[in-house]
Protein backbone atom coordinates (compact mmCIF):
# COMPACT_ATOMS: atom_id res chain seq x y z
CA UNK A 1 7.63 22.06 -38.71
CA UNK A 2 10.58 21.40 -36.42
CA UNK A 3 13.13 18.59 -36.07
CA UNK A 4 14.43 16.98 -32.72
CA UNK A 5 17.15 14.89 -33.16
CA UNK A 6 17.18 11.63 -30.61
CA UNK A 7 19.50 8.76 -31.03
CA UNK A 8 17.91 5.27 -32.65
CA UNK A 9 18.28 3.39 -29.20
CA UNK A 10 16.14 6.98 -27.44
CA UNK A 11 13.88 7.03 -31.35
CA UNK A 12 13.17 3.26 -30.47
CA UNK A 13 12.20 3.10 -26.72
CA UNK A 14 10.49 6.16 -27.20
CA UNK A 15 8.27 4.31 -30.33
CA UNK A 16 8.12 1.03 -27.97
CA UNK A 17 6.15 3.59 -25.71
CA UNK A 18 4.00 5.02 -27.84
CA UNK A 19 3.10 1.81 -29.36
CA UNK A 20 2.18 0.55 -25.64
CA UNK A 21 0.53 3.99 -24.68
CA UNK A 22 -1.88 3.39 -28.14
CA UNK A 23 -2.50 -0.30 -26.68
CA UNK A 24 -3.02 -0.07 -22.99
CA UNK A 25 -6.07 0.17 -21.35
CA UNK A 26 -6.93 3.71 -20.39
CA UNK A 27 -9.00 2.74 -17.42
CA UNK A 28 -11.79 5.00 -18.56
CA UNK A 29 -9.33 8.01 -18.02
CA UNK A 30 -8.21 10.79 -20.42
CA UNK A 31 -4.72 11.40 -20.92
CA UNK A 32 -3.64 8.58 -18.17
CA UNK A 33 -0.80 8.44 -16.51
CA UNK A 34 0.07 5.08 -14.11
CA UNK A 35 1.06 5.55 -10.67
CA UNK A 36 2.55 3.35 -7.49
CA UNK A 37 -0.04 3.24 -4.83
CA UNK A 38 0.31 1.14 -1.76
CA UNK A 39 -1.61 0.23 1.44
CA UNK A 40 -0.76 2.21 4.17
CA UNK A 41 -2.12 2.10 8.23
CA UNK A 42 -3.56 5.34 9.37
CA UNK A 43 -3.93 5.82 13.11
CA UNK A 44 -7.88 6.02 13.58
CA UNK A 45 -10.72 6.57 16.31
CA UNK A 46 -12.12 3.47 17.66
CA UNK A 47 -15.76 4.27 16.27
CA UNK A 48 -13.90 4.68 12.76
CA UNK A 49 -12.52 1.19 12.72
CA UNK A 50 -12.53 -2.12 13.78
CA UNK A 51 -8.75 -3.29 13.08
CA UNK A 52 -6.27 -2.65 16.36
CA UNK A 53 -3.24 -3.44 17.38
CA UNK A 54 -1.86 -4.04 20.90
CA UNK A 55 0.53 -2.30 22.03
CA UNK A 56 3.01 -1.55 25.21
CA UNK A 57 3.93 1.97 26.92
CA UNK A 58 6.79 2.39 23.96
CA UNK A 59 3.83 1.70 21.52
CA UNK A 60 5.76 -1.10 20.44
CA UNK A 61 3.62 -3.97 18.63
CA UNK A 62 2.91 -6.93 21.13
CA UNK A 63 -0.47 -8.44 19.35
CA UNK A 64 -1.65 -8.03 15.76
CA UNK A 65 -5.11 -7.97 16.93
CA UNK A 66 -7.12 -8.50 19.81
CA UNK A 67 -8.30 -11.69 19.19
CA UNK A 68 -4.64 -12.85 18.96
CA UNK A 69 -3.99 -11.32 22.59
CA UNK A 70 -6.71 -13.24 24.26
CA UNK A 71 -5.26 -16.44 22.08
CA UNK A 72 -1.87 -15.69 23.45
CA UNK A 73 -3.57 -14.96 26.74
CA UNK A 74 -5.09 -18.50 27.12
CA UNK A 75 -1.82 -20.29 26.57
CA UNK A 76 -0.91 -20.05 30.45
CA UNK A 77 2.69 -21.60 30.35
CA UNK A 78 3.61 -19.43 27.24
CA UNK A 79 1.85 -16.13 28.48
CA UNK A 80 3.62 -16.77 31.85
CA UNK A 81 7.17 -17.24 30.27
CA UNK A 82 6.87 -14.06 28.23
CA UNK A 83 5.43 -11.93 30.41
CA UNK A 84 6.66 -12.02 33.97
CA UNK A 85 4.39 -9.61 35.29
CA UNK A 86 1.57 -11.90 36.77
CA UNK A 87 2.25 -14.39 39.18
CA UNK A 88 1.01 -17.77 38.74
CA UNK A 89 -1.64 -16.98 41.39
CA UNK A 90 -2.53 -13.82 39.38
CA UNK A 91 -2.73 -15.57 36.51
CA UNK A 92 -5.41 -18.63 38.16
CA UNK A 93 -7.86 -16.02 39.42
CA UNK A 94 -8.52 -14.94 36.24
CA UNK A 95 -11.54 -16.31 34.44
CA UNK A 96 -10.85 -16.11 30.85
CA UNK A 97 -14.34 -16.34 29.65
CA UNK A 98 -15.45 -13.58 31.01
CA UNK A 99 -12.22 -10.95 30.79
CA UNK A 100 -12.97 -9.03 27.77
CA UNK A 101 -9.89 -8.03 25.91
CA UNK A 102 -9.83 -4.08 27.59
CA UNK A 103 -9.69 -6.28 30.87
CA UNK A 104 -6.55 -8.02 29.93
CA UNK A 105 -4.74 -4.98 28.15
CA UNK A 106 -5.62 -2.79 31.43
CA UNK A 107 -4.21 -5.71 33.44
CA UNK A 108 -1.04 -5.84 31.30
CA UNK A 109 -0.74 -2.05 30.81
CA UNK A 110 -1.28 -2.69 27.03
CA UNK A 111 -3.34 -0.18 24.70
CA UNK A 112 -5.59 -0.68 21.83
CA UNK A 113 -4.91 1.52 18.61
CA UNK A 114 -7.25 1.61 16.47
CA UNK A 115 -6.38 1.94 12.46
CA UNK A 116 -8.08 2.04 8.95
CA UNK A 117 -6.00 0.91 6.12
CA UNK A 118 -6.27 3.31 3.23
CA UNK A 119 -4.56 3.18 -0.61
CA UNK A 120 -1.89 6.20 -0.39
CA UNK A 121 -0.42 6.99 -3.19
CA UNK A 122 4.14 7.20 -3.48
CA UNK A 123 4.24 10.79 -4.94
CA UNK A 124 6.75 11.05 -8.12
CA UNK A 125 6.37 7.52 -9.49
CA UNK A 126 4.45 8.50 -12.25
CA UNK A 127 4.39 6.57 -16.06
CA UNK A 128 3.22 6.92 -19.37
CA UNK A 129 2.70 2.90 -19.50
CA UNK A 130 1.27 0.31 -17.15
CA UNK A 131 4.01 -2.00 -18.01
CA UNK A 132 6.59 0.23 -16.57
CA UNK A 133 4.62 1.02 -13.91
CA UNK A 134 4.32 -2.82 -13.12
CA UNK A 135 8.16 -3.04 -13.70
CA UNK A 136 8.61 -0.94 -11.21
CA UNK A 137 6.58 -2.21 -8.78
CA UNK A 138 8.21 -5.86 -9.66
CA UNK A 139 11.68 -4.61 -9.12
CA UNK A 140 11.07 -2.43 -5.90
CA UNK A 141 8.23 -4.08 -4.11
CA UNK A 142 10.12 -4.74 -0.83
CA UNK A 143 9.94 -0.92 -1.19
CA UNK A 144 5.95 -0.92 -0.52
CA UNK A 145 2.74 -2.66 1.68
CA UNK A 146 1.06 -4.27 -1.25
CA UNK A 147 1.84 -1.94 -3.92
CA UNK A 148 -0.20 -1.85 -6.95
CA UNK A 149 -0.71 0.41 -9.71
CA UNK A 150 -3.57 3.33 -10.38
CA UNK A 151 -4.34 5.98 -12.71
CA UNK A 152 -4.58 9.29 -12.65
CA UNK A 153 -5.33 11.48 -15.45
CA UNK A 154 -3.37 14.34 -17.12
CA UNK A 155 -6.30 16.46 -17.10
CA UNK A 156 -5.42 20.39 -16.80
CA UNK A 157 -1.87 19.46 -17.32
CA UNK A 158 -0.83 20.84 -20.87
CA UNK A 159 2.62 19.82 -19.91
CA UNK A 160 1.73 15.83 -19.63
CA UNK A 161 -0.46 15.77 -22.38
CA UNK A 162 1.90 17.31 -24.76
CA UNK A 163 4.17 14.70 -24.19
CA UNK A 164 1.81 12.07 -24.54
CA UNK A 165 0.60 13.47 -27.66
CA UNK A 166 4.72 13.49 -28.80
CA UNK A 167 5.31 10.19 -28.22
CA UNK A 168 2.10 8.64 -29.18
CA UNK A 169 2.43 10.29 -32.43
CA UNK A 170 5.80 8.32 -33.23
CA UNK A 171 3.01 5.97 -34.10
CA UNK A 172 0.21 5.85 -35.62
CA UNK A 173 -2.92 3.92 -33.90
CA UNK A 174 -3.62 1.63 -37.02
CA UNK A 175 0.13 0.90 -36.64
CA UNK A 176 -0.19 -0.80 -33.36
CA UNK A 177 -0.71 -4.82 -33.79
CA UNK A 178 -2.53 -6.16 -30.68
């Protein structure tokens, strides 16, 4: 048998995480490691999703959805001010019960994209414990779109799992008190 030496603060934390890795739930996951995930909008076909955005020529954001365009739409004086590119005459031959939303964005020059919103992982924040993991995401959330944390398992990774074994044998399971 070998001997590594660590300090006491390093022989400590490194217990303090092995007594959390024995605790933890493993989310019905061998060898699990926690991860950041966070929401993220993927550009989509039309038929693959129902959320869109409206945007200008620059693809610049102008509506959150399309049902906040034809809002925005039906507020004459407001739409007017903003968008000087109907005249008042324009504007009073329109009959907004009938102009679909395509009407109004072709009338505007405004496009519809169409997105999903899909859980992408943040690739190299990776930890033995949820607690860190929610530390992490506590500390740098202004970092994500509503981060949250996810497992992924070790599996075919000797490398991971011999350093979970390590640590988690600093202590024993009958050790830990829950």
């Amino acid at each position: 048998m070998r001997t590594i030496e660590v300090t006491d603060k390093q022989y400590e934390q490194l217990k303090h995480m092995a007594e959390l890795m024995h605790e933890q739930d493993n989310r019905a996951t061998a060898n699990p490691i926690f991860c950041v995930y966070k929401k993220s909008e993927v550009p989509t076909s039309e038929d693959y999703s129902s959320n869109c955005k409206i945007v200008n020529g620059d693809y610049d954001e102008i509506y959150e959805s399309e049902e906040a365009m034809i809002e925005a739409f039906s507020k004459k004086e407001e739409f007017m001010a903003e968008y000087e590119l109907l005249t008042e005459e324009e504007y009073n031959k329109i009959d907004l019960d009938w102009m679909p939303g395509d009407d109004i964005c072709e009338l505007m020059e405004w496009q519809k994209v169409y997105y999903n919103i899909e859980n992408v992982p943040v690739t190299g924040q990776y930890y033995f414990t949820e607690e860190e993991c929610h530390r992490h995401i506590k500390a740098n959330s202004y970092h994500y779109t509503e981060p949250f944390s996810f497992v992924e398992s070790a599996w075919r990774n000797p490398e991971m799992q011999l350093l979970r074994e390590v640590v988690m044998s600093l202590v024993k399971k009958e050790e830990v008190t829950t």
